[in-house]
Protein backbone atom coordinates (compact mmCIF):
# COMPACT_ATOMS: atom_id res chain seq x y z
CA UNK A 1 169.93 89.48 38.10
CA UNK A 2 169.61 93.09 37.62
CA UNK A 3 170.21 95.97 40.42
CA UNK A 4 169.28 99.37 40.70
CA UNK A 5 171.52 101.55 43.02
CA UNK A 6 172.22 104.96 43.35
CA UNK A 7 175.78 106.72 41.85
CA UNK A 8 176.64 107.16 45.55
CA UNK A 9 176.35 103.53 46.35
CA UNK A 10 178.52 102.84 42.81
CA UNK A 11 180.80 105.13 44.86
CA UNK A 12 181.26 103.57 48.07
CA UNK A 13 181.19 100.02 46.86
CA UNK A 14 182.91 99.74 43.33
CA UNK A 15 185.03 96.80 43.95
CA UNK A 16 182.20 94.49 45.81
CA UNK A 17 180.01 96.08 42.74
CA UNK A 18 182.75 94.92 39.73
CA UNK A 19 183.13 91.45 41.84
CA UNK A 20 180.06 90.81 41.28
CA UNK A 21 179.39 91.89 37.55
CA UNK A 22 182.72 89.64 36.90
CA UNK A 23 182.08 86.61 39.22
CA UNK A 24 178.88 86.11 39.27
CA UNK A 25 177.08 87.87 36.58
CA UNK A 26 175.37 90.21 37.98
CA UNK A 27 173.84 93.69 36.33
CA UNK A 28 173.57 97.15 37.78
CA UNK A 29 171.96 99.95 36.71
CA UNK A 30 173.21 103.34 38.36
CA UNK A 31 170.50 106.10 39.62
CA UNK A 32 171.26 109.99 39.97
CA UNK A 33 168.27 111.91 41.26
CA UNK A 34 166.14 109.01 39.99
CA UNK A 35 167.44 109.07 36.91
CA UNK A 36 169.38 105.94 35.32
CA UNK A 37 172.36 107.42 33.49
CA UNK A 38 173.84 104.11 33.22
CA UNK A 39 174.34 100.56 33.42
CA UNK A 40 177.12 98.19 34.47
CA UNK A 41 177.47 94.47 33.08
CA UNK A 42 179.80 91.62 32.41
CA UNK A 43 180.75 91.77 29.05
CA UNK A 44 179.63 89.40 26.70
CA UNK A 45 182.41 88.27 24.75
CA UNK A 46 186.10 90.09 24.40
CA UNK A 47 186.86 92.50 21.88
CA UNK A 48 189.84 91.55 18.91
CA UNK A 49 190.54 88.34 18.16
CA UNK A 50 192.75 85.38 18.87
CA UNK A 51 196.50 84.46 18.16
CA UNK A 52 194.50 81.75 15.90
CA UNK A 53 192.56 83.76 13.86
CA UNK A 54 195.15 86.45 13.04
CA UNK A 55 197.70 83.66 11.53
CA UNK A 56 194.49 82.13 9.68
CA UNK A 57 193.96 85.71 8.03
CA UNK A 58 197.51 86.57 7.43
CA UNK A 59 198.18 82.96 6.22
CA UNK A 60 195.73 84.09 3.89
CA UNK A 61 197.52 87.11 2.53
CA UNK A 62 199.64 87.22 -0.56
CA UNK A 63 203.23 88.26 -0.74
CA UNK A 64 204.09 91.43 -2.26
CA UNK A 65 205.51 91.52 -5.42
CA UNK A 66 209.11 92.41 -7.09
CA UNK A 67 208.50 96.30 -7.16
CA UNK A 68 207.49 96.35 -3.49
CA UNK A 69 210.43 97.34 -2.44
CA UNK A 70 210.90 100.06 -4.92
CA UNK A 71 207.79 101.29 -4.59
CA UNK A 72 208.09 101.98 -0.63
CA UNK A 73 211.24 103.79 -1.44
CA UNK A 74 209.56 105.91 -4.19
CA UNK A 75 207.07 107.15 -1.56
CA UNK A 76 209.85 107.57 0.86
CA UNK A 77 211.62 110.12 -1.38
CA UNK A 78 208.21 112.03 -2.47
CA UNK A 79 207.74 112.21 1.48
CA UNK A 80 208.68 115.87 2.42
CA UNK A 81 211.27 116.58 5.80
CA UNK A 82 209.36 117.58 8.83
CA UNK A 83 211.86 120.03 11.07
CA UNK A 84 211.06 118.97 14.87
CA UNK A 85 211.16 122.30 16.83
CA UNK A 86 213.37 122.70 19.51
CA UNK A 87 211.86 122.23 22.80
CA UNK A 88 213.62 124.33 26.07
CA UNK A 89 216.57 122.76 27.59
């Protein structure tokens, strides 16, 4: 179901309005001066991913090798110092 209101009626009843984009589906499209400038909807599906799919794609990682180690510290030492300045006491 789709239903246009105005940005003033968005205003006075945003939590009835998000009830009823979450509970029961519904779409709104918001009016200023007669103008749509937007629309409001349940989403569709979730963004990221589950606790399922991240071991499946780290399960499917390799480990890395002997001169990992040494490598991170190589970069460490070619890193140069940043001095923090010194904020008011």
């Amino acid at each position: 179901m789709e239903t246009t209101i105005t940005a003033t009626q968005l205003a006075k009843g945003l939590s009835d309005i998000l009830n009823r984009v979450r509970y029961r589906g519904e779409r709104f499209l918001v009016q200023r001066n007669g103008e749509t400038i937007a629309t409001i909807e349940p989403l569709t599906s979730m963004p990221g991913i589950t606790v399922s799919e991240l071991i499946a794609k780290v399960g499917d990682l390799e480990m890395p090798g002997d001169g990992f180690a040494d490598d991170l510290e190589a970069i460490q030492a070619a890193q140069r110092l940043v001095e923090m300045p010194e904020g008011p006491d």
